[in-house]
N, C-alpha and C. Protein backbone atom coordinates (compact mmCIF):
# COMPACT_ATOMS: atom_id res chain seq x y z
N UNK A 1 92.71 93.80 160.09
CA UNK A 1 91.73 92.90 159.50
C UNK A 1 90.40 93.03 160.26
N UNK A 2 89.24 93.14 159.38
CA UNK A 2 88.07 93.24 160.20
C UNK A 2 87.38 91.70 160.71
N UNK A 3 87.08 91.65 161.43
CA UNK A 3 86.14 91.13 161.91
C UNK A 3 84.58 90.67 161.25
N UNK A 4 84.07 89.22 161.40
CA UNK A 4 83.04 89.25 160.43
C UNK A 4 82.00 89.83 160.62
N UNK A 5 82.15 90.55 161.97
CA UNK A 5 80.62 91.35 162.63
C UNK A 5 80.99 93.04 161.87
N UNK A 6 81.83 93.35 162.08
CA UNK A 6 82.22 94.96 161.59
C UNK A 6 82.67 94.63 160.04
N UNK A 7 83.03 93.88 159.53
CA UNK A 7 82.60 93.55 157.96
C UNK A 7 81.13 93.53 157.41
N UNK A 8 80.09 92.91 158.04
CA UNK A 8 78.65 92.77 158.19
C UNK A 8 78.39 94.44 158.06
N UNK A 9 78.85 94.75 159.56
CA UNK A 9 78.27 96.13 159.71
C UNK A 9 78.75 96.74 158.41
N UNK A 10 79.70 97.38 158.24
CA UNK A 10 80.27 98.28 157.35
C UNK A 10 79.52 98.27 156.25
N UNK A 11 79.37 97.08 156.03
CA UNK A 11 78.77 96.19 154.54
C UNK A 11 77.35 96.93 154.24
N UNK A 12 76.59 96.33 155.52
CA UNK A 12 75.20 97.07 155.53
C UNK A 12 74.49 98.53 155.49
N UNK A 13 75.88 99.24 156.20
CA UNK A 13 75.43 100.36 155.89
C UNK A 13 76.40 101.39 154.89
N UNK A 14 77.04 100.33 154.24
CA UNK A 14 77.23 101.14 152.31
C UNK A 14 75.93 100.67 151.64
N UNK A 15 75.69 100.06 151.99
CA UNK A 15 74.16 99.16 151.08
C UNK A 15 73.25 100.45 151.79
N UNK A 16 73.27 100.34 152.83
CA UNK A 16 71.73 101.46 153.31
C UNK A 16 72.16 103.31 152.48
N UNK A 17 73.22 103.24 152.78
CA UNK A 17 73.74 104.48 152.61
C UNK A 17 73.21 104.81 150.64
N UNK A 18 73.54 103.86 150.03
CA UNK A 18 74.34 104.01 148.67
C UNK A 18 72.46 104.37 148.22
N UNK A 19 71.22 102.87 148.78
CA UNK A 19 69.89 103.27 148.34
C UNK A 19 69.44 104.62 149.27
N UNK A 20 69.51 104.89 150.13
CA UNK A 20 69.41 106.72 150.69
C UNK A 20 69.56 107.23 149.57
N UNK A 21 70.83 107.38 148.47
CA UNK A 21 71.22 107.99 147.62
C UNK A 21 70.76 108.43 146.76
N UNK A 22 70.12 106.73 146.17
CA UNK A 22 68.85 106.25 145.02
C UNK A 22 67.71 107.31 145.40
N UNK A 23 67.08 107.09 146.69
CA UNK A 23 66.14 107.59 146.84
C UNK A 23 65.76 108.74 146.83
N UNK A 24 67.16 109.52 146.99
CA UNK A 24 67.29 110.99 147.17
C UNK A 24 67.38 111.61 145.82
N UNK A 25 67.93 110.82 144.84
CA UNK A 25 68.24 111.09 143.38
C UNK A 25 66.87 111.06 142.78
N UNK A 26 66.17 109.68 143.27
CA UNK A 26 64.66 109.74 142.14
C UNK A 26 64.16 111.02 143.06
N UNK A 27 63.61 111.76 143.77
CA UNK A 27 63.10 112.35 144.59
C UNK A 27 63.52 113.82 143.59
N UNK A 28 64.93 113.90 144.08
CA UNK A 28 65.27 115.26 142.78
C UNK A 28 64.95 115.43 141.55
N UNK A 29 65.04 114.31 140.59
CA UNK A 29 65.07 114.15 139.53
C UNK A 29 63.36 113.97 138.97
N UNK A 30 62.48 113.35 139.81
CA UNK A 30 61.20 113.24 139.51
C UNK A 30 60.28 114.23 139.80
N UNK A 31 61.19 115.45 140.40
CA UNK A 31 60.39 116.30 141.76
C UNK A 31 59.06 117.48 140.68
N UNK A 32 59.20 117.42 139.33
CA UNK A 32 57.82 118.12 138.78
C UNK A 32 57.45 116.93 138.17
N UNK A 33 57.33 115.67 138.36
CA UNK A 33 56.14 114.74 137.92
C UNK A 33 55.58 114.26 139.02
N UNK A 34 56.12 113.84 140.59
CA UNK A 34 55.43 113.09 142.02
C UNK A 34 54.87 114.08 142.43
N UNK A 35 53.77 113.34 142.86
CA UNK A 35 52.25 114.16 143.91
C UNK A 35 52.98 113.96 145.51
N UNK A 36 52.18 114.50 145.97
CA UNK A 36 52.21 114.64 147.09
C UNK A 36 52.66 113.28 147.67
N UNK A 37 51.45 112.62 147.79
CA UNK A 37 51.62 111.35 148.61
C UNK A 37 52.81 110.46 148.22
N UNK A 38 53.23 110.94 147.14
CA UNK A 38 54.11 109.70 146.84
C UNK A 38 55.64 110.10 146.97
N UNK A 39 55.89 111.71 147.04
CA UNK A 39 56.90 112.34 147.78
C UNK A 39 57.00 111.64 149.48
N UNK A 40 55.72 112.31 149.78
CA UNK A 40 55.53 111.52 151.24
C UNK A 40 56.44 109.95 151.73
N UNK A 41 55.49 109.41 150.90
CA UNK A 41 56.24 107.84 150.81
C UNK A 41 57.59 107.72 150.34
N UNK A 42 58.35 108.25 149.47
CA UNK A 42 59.80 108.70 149.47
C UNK A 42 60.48 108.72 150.80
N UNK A 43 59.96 110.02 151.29
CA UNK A 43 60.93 110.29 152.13
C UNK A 43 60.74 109.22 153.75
N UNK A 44 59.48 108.73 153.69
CA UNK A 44 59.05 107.90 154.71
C UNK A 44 60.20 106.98 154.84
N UNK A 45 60.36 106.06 153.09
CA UNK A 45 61.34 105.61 153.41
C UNK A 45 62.81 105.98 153.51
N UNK A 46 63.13 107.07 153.28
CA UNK A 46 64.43 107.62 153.56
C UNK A 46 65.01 107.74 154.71
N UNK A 47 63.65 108.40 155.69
CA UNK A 47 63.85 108.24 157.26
C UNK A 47 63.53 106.73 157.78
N UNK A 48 63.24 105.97 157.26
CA UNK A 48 63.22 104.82 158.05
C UNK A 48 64.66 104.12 158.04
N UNK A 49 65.17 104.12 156.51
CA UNK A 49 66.59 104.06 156.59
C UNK A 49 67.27 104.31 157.08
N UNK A 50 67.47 105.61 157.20
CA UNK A 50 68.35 106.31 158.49
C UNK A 50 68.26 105.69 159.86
N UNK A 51 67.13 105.78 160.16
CA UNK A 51 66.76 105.30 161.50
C UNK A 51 67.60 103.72 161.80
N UNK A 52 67.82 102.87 160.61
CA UNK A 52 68.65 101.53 161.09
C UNK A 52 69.75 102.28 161.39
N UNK A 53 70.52 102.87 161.29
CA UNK A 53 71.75 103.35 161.48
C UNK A 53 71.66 103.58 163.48
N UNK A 54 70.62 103.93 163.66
CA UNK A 54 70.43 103.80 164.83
C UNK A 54 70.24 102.93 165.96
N UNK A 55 69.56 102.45 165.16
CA UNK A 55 69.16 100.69 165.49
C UNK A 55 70.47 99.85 165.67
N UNK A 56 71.42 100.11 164.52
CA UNK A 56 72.48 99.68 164.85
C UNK A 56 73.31 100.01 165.96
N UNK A 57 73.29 100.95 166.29
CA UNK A 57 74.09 101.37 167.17
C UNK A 57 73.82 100.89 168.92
N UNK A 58 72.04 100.78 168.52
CA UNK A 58 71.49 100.39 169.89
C UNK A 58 72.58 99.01 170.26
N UNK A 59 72.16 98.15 168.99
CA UNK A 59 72.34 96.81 169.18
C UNK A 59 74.07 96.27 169.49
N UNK A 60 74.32 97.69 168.95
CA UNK A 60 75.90 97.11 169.78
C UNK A 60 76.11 97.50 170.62
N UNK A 61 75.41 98.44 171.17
CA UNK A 61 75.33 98.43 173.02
C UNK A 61 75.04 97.63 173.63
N UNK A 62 74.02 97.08 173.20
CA UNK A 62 73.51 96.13 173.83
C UNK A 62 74.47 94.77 173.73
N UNK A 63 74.85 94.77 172.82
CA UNK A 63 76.08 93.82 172.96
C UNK A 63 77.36 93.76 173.47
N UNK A 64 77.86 94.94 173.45
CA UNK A 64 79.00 95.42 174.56
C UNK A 64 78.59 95.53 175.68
N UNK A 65 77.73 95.71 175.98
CA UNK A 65 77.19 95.73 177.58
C UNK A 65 76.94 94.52 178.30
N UNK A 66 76.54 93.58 177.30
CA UNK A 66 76.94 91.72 178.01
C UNK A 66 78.05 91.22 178.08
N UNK A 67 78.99 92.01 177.30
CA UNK A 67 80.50 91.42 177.23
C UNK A 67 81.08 91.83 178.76
């Protein structure tokens, strides 16, 4: 049985994971109608997404490390 913190987690990153997906799909699928800048901004947010995955990871160090 999980836990409501690793339920949370898990939770959040099928949610982050699943819009990565979205984003990666409009990106393919739109790729001869978007300009430049707005590819740009795509993927800006694609990597920022990713990047919580990291974030996460900080933060449970940081929380195992007070325990």
């Amino acid at each position: 049985m999980q836990t409501a913190h690793s339920f949370f987690q898990s939770e959040l990153e099928r949610l982050i994971n699943e819009q990565i997906i979205r984003l990666k799909d409009q990106l393919v699928t739109a790729h001869t109608t978007i300009d430049y800048s707005t590819y740009k901004h795509q993927v800006g947010r694609i990597e920022g997404l990713q990047s919580v995955f990291e974030l996460i990871d900080e933060a449970w160090s940081v929380v195992n490390a007070t325990k």
